[in-house]
Protein backbone atom coordinates (compact mmCIF):
# COMPACT_ATOMS: atom_id res chain seq x y z
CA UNK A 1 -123.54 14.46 -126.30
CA UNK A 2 -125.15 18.09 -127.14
CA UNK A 3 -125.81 18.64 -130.21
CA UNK A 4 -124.56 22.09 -131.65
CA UNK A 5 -125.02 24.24 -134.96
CA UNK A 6 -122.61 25.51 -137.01
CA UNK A 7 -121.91 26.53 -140.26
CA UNK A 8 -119.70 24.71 -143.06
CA UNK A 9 -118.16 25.24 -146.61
CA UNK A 10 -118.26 21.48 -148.26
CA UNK A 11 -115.59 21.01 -150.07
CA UNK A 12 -116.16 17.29 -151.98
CA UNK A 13 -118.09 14.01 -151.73
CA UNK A 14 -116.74 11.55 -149.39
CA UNK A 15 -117.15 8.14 -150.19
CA UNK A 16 -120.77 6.85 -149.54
CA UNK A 17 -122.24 10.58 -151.10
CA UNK A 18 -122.08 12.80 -148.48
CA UNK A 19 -121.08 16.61 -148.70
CA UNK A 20 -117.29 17.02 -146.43
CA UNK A 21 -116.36 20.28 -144.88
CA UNK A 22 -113.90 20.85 -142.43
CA UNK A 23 -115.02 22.49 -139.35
CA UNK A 24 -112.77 25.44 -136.81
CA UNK A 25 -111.11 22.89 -135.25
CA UNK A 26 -109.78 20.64 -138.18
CA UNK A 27 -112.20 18.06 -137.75
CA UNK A 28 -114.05 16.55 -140.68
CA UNK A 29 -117.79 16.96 -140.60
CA UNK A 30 -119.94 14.57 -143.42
CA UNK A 31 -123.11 16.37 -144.16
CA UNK A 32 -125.87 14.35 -146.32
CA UNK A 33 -127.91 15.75 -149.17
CA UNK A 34 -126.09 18.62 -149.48
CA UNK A 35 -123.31 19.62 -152.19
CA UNK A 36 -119.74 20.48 -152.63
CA UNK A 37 -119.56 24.96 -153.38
CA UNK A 38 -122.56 25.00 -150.75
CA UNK A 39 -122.26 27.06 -147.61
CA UNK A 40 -125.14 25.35 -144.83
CA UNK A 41 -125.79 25.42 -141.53
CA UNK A 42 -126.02 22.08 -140.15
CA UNK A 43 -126.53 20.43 -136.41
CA UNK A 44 -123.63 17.36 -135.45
CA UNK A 45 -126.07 14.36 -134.64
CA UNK A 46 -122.49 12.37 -133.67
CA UNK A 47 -119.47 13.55 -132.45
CA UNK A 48 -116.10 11.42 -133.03
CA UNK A 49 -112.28 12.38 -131.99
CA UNK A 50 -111.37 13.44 -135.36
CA UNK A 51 -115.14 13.80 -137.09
CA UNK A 52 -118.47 15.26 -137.20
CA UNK A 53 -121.90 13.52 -138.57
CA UNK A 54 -124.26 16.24 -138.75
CA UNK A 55 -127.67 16.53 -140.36
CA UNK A 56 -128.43 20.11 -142.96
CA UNK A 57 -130.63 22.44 -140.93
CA UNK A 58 -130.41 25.51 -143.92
CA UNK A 59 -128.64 26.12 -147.08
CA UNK A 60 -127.23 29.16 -147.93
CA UNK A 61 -127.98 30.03 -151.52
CA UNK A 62 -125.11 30.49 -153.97
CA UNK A 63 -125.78 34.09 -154.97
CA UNK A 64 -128.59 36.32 -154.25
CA UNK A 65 -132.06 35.11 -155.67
CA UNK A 66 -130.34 31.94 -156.69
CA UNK A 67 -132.14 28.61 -155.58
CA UNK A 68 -129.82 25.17 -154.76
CA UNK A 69 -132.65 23.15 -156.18
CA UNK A 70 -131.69 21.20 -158.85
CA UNK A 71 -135.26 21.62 -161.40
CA UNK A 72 -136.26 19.22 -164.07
CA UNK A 73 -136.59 20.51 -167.47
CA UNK A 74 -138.70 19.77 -170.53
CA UNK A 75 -137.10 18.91 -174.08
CA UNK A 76 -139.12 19.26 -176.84
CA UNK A 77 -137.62 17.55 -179.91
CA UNK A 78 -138.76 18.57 -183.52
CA UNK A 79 -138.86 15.29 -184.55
CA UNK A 80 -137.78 11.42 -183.07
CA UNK A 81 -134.09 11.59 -182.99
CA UNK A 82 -132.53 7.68 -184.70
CA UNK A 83 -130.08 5.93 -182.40
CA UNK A 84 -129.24 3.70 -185.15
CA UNK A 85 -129.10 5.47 -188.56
């Protein structure tokens, strides 16, 4: 098996969490830790009759100087909030 690079649109999450795109062919290629909206270039690892596994190599960002990480943020409350009255 050779492994080749390409680049994919995902479309959804497949069952099990990774990212599916479809590749030229039709085929179905399941790409971990990646999202659906993202365009990334990714390398198959296996190669089935009517599906890819591939690993991500690059993602492509959104929209120019955007970032795909996903940050953590810091809330600040004024005062405690009461979950029970």
């Amino acid at each position: 098996m050779q492994s080749s690079a390409f680049d994919l649109r995902l479309e959804k999450l497949a069952y099990g969490g990774d990212a599916l795109g479809r590749l030229a062919d039709g085929r179905a290629a399941f790409v971990p830790f990646a999202l659906p909206g993202e365009t990334v270039r990714a390398r198959s690892v296996e190669e089935k009759r009517g599906h890819v596994r591939a690993e991500l190599t690059k993602h492509s960002p959104r929209e120019k100087g955007a970032c795909n990480a996903i940050h953590p943020i810091r809330l600040e409350l004024e005062r405690p909030v009461s979950l029970f009255g």
